[in-house]
C-alpha atoms as a PDB file:
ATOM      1  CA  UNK A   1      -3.831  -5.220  16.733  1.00  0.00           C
ATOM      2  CA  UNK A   2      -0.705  -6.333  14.807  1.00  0.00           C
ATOM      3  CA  UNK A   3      -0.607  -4.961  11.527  1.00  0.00           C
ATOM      4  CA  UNK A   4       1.955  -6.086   8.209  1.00  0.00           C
ATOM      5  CA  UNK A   5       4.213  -3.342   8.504  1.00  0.00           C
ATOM      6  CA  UNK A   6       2.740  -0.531   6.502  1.00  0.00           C
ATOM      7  CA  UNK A   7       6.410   0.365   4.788  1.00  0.00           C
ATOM      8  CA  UNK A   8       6.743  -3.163   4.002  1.00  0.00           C
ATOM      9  CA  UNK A   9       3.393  -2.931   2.264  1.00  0.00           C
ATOM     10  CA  UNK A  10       4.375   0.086   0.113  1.00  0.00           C
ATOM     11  CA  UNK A  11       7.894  -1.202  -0.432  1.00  0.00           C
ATOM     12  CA  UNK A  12       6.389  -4.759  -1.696  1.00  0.00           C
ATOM     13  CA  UNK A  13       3.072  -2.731  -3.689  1.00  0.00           C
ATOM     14  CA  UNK A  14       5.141  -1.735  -6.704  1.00  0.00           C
ATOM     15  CA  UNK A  15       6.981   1.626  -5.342  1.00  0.00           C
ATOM     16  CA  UNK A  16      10.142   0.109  -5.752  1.00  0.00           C
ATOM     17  CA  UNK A  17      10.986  -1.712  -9.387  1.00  0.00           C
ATOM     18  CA  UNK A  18       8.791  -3.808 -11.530  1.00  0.00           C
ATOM     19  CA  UNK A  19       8.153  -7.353 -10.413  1.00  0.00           C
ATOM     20  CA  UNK A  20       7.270  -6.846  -6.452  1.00  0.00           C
ATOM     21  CA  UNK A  21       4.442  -8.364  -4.998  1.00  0.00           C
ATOM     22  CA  UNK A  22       1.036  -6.264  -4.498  1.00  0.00           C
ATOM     23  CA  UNK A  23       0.760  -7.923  -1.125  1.00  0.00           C
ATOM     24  CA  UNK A  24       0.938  -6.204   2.256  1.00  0.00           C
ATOM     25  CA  UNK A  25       2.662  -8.509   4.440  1.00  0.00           C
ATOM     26  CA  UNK A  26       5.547  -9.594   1.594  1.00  0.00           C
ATOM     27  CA  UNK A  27       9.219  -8.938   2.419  1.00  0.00           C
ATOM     28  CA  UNK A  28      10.391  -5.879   0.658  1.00  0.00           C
ATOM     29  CA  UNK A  29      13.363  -8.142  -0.538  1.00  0.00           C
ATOM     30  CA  UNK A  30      15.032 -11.267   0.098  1.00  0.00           C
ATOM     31  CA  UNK A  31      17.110 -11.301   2.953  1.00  0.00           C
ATOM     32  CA  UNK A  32      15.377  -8.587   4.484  1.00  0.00           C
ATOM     33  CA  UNK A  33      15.206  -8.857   8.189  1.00  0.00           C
ATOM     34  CA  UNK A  34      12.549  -7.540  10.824  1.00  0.00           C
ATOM     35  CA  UNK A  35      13.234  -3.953  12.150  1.00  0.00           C
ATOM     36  CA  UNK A  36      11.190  -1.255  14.779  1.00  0.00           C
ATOM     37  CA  UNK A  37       7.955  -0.848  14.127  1.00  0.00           C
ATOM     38  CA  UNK A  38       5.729   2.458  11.988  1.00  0.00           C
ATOM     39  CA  UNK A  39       7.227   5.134  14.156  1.00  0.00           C
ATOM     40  CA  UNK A  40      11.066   4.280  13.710  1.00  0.00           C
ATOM     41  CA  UNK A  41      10.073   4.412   9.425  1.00  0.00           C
ATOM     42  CA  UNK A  42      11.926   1.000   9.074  1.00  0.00           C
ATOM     43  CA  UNK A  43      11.105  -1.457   6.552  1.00  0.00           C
ATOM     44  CA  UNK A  44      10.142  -5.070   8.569  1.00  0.00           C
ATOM     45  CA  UNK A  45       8.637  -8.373   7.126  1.00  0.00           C
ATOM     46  CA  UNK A  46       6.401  -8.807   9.718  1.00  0.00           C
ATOM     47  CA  UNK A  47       4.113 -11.211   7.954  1.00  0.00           C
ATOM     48  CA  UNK A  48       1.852 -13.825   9.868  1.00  0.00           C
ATOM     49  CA  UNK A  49      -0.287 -16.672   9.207  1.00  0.00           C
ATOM     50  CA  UNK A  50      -3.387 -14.572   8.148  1.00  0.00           C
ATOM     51  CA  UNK A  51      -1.208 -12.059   6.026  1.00  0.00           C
ATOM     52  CA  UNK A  52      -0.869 -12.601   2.696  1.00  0.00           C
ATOM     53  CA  UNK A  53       1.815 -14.865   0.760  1.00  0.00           C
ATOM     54  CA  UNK A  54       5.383 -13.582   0.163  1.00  0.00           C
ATOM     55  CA  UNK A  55       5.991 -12.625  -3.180  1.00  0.00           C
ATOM     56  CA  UNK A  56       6.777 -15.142  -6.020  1.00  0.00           C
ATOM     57  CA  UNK A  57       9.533 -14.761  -8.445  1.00  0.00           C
ATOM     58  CA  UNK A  58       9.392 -11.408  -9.569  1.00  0.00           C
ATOM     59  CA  UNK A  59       7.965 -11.518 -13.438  1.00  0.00           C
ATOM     60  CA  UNK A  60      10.057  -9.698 -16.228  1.00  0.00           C
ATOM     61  CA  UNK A  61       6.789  -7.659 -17.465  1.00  0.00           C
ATOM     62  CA  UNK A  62       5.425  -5.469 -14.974  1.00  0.00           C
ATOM     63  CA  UNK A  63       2.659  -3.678 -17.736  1.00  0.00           C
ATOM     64  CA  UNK A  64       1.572  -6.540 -18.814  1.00  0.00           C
ATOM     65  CA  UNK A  65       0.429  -7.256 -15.822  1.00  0.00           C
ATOM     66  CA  UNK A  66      -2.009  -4.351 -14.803  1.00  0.00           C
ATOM     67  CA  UNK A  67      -3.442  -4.824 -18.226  1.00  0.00           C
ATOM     68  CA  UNK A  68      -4.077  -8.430 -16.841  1.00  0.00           C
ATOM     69  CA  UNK A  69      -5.667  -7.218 -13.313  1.00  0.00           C
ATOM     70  CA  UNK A  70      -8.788  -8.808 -12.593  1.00  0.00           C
ATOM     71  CA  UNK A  71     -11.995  -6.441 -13.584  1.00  0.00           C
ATOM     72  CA  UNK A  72     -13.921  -7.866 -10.028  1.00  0.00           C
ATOM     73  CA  UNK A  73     -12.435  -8.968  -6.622  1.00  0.00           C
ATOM     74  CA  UNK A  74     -10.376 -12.172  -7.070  1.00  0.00           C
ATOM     75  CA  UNK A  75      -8.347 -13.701  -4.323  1.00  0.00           C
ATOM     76  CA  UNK A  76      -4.652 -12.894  -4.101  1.00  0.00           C
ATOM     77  CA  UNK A  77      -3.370 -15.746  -5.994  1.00  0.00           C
ATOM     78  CA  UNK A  78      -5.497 -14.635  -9.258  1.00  0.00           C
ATOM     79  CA  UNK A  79      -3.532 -11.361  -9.118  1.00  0.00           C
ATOM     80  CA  UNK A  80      -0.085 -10.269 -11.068  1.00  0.00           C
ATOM     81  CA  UNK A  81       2.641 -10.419  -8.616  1.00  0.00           C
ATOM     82  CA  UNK A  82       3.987  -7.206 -10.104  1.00  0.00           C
ATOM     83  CA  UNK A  83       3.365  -3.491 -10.439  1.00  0.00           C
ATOM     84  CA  UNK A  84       5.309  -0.719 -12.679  1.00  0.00           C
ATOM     85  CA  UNK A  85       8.454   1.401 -11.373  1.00  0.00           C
ATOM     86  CA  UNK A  86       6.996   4.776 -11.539  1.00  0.00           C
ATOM     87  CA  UNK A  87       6.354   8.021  -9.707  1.00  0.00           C
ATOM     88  CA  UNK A  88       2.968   8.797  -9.969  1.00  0.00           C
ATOM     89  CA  UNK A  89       4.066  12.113 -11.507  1.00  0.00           C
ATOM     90  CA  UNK A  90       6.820  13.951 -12.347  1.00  0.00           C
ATOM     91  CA  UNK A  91       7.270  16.817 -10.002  1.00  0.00           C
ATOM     92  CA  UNK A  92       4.572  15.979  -7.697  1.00  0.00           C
ATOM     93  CA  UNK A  93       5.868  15.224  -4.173  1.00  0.00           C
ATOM     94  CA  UNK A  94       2.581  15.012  -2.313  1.00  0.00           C
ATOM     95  CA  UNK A  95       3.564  16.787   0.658  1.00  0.00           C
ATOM     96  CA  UNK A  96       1.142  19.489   1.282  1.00  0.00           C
ATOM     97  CA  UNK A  97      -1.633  16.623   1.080  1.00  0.00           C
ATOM     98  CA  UNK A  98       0.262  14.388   3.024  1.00  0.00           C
ATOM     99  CA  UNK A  99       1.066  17.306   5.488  1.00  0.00           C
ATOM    100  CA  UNK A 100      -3.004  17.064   5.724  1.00  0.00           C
ATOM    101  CA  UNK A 101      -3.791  13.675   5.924  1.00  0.00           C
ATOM    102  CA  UNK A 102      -1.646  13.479   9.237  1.00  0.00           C
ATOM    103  CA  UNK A 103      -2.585  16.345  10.740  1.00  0.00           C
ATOM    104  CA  UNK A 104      -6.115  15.337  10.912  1.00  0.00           C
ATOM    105  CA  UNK A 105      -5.386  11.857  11.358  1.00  0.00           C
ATOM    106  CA  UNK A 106      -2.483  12.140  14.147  1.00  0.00           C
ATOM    107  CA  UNK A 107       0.194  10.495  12.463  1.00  0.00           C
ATOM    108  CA  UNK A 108       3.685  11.738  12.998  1.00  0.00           C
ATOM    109  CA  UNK A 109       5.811  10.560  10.213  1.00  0.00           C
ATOM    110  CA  UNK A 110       9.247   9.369  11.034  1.00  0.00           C
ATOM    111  CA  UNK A 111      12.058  11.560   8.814  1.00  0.00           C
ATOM    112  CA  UNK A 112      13.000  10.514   5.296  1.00  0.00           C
ATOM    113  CA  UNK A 113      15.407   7.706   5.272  1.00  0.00           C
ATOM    114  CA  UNK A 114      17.063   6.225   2.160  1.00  0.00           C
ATOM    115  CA  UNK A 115      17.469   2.675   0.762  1.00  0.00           C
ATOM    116  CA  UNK A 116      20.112   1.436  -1.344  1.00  0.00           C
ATOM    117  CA  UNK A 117      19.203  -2.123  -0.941  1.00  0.00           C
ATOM    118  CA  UNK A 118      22.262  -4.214  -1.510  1.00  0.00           C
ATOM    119  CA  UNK A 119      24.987  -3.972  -3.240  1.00  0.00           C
ATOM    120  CA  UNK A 120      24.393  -6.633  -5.863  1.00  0.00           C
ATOM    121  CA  UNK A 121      20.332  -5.697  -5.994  1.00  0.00           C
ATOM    122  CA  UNK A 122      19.938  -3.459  -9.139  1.00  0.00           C
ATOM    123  CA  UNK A 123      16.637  -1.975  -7.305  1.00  0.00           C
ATOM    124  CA  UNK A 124      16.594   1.888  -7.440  1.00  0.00           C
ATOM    125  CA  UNK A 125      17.467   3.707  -4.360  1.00  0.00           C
ATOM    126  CA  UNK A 126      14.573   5.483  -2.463  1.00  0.00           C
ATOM    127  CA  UNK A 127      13.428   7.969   0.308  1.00  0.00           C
ATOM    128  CA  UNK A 128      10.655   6.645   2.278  1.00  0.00           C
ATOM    129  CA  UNK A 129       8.663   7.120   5.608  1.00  0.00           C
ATOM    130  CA  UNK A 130       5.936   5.830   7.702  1.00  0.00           C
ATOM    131  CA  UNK A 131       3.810   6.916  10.854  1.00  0.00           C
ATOM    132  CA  UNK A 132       1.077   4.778  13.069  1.00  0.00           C
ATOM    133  CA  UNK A 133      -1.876   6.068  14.846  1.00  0.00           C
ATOM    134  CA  UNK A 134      -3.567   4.524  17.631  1.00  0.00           C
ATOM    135  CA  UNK A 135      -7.425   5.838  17.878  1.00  0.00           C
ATOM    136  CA  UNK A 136      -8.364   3.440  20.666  1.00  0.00           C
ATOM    137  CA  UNK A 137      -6.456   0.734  22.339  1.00  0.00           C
ATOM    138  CA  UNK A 138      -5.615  -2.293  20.153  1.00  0.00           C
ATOM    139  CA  UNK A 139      -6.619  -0.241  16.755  1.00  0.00           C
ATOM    140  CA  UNK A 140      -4.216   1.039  14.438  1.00  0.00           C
ATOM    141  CA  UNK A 141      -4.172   3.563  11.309  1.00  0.00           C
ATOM    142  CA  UNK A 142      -1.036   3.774   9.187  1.00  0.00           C
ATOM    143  CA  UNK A 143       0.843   6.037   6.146  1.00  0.00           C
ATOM    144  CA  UNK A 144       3.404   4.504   4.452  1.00  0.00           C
ATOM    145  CA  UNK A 145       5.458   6.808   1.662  1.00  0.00           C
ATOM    146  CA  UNK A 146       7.645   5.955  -0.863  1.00  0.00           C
ATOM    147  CA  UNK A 147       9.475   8.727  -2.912  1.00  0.00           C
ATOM    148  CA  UNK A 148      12.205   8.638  -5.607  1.00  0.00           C
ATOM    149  CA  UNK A 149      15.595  10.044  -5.007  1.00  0.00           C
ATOM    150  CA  UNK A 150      14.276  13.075  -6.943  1.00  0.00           C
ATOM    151  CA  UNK A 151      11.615  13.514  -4.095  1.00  0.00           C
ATOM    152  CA  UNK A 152       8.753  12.437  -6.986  1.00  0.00           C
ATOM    153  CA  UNK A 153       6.054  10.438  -5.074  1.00  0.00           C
ATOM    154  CA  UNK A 154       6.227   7.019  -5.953  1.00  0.00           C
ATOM    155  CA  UNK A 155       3.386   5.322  -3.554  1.00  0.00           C
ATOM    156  CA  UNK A 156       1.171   6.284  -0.374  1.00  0.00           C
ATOM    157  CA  UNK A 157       0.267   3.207   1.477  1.00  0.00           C
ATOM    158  CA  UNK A 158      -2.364   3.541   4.381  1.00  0.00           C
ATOM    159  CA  UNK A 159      -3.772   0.489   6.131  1.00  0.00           C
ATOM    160  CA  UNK A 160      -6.440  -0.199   9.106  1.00  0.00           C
ATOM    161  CA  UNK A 161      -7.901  -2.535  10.637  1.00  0.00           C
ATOM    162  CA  UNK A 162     -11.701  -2.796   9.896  1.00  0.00           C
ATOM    163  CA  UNK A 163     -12.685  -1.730  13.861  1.00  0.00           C
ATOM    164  CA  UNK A 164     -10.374   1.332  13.562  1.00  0.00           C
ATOM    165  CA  UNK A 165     -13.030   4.045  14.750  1.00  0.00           C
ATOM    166  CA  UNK A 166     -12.521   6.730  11.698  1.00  0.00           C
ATOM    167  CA  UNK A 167     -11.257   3.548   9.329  1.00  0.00           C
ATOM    168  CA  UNK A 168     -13.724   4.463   7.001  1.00  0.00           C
ATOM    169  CA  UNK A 169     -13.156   7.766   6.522  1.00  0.00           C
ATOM    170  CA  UNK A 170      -9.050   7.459   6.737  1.00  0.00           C
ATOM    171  CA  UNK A 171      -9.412   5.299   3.404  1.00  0.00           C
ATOM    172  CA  UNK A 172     -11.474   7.603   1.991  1.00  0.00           C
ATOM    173  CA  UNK A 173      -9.253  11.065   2.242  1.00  0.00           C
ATOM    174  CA  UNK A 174      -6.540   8.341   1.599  1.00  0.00           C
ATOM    175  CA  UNK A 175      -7.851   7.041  -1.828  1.00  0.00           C
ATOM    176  CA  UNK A 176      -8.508  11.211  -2.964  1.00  0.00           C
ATOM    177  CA  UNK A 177      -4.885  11.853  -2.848  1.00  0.00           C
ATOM    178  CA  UNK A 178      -4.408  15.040  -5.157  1.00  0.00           C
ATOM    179  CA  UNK A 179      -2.026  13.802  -7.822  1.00  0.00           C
ATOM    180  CA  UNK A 180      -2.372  15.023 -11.356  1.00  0.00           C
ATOM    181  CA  UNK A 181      -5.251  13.560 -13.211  1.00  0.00           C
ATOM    182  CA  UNK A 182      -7.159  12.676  -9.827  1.00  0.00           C
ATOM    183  CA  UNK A 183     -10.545  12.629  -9.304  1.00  0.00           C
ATOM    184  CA  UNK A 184     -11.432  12.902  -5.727  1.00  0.00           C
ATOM    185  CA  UNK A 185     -14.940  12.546  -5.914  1.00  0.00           C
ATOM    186  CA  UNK A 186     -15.022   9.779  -8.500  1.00  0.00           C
ATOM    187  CA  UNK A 187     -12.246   7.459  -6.473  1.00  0.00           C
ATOM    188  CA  UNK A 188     -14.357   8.335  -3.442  1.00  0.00           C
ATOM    189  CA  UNK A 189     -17.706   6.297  -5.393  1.00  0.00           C
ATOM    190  CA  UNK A 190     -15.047   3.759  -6.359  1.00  0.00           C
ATOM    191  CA  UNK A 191     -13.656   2.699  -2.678  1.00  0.00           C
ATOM    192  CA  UNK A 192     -17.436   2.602  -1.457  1.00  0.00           C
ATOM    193  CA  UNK A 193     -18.761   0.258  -4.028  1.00  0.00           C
ATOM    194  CA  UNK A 194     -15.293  -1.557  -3.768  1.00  0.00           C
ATOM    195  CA  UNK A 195     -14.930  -2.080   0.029  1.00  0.00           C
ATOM    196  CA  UNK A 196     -18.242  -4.026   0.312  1.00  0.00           C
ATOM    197  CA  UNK A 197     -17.339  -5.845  -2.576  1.00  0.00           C
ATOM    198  CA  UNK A 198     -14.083  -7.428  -1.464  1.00  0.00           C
ATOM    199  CA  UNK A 199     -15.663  -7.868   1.831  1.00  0.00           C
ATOM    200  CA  UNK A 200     -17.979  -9.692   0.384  1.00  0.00           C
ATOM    201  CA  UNK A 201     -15.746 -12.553  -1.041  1.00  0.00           C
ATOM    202  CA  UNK A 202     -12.943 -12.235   2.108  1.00  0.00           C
ATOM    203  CA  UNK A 203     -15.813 -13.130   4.921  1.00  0.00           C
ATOM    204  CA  UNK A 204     -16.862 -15.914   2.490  1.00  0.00           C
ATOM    205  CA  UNK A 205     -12.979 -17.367   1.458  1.00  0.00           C
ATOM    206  CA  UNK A 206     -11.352 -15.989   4.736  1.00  0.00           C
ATOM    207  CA  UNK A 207      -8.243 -15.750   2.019  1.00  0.00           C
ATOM    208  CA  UNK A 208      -6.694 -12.306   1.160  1.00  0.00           C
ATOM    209  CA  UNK A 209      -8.851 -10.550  -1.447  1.00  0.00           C
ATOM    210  CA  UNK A 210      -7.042  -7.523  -3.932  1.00  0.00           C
ATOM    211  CA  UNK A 211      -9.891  -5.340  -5.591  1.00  0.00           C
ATOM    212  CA  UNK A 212     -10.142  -3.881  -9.404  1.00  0.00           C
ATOM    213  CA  UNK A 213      -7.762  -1.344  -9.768  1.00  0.00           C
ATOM    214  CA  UNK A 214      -8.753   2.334 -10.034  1.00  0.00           C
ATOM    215  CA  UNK A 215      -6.997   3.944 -12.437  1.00  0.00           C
ATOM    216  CA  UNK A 216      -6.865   7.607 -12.861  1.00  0.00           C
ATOM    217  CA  UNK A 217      -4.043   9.668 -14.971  1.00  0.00           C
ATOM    218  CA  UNK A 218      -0.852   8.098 -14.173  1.00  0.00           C
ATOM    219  CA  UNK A 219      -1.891   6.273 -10.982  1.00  0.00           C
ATOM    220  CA  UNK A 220      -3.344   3.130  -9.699  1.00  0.00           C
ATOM    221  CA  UNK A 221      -5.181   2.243  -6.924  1.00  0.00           C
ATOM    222  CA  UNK A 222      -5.677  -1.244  -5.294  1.00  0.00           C
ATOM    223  CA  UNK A 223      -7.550  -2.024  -2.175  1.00  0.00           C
ATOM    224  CA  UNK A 224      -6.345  -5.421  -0.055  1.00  0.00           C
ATOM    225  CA  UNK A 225      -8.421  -7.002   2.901  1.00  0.00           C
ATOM    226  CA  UNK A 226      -6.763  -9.936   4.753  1.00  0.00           C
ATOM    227  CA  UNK A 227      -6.477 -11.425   7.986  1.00  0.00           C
ATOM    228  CA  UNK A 228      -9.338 -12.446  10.279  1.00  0.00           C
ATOM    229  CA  UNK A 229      -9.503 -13.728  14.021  1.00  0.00           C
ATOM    230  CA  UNK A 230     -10.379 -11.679  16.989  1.00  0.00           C
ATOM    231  CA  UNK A 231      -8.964  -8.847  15.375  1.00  0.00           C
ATOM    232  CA  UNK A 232     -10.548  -8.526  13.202  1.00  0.00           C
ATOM    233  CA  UNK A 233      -9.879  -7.623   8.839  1.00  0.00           C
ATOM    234  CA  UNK A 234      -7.137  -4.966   7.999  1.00  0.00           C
ATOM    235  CA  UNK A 235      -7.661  -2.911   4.870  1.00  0.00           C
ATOM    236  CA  UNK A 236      -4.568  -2.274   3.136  1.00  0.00           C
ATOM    237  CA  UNK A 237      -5.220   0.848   0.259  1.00  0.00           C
ATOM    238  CA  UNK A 238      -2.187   2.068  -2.048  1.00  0.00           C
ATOM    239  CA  UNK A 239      -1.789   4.118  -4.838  1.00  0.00           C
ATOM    240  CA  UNK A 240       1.329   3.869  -6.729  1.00  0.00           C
ATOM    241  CA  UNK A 241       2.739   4.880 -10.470  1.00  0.00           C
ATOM    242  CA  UNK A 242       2.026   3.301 -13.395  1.00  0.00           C
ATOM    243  CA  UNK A 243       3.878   6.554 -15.690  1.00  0.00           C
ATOM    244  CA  UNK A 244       7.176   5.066 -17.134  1.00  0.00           C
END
């Protein structure tokens, strides 16, 4: 199964400056080109037909815009092209979770690598790596990470495809990530209720469907389901910072 590029996702979901696109599937950046895939941590625009829309014209007003986030499952063009620049907390680097999540999970990820973007982009410079998983043949599970140059955590990005054997429970430790402020248990309830409930309206659209947005302290959560055919959905889930 051919996913978006996880990275992409997370470098397009608001990890690196106000005004990206929440989509999976969106170019990290105009110009950007295609690179190796999860294991090679390379950021790629790998979009297709069933992924979702590139991003528009990024909007001045990132805050504004989670304040305007749809309170039920709306298709992707109801929802605010852009996110906040933030770490999701100052100091916290999630690596021992991370170190968990893809130890039980068999994910390698690649090492760091930084982004400077281009010379006359006035996007912050980042650290950020990825990993892929293959539980059966033709399934994937992926981790995406973005950090800041201070090693703060800025997003975690995992994404599935909805025959994935374990996909369920993947999201699930993905969504309790251990940040400040986070309630494990209570974003646990959340993904439940909220995977059937963009499920729900993708199977009847077919069209990319983005999910309320979990908040809890200084994070946000959004879960994405797109793409159809024989393989099937892919759930994209990312938490990124919403603390200035």
């Amino acid at each position: 199964m051919k996913f978006p590029h996880a990275l992409a996702a997370a470098l397009a979901a608001g990890a690196l400056l106000t005004g990206c696109s929440s989509h999976p599937g969106s170019s990290p950046g105009s110009g950007s080109s295609a690179s190796p895939g999860p294991g090679e941590g390379e950021i790629t625009s790998s979009a297709t037909s069933s992924a979702p829309k590139a991003a528009a014209t990024p909007s001045p007003s990132a805050t504004a815009d989670l304040d305007d986030w749809p309170n039920r499952p709306a298709t992707s063009d109801k929802v605010p092209d852009a996110v906040p620049n933030a770490v999701i907390a100052k100091g916290y680097t999630g690596a021992d979770y991370l170190a968990r999540l893809t130890k039980r999970w068999h994910i390698t990820l690649s090492a760091r690598k930084k982004n400077d973007f281009d010379a006359d982009d006035d996007r912050p410079a980042v650290w950020f790596s990825s990993g892929v998983a293959h539980p059966t043949a033709g399934t994937e599970l992926s981790v995406a990470v973005v950090w800041s140059l201070d090693g703060d955590l800025k997003s975690l990005t995992c994404a599935a495809g909805r025959t994935a054997p374990g996909r369920a429970d993947f999201l699930r430790q993905c969504v309790e990530l251990d940040h400040p402020d986070a309630h494990p248990e209570a974003a646990a309830r959340w993904l439940t209720t909220t995977t059937a409930a963009v499920d729900k309206l993708h199977d009847r659209t077919g069209k990319t469907v983005d999910s309320p947005l979990y908040r809890s302290g200084s994070a946000a959560t959004v879960l994405v389901v797109y793409g159809a055919g024989k393989d099937g959905a892919t759930y994209s889930l990312r938490v990124f910072g919403t603390a200035s």
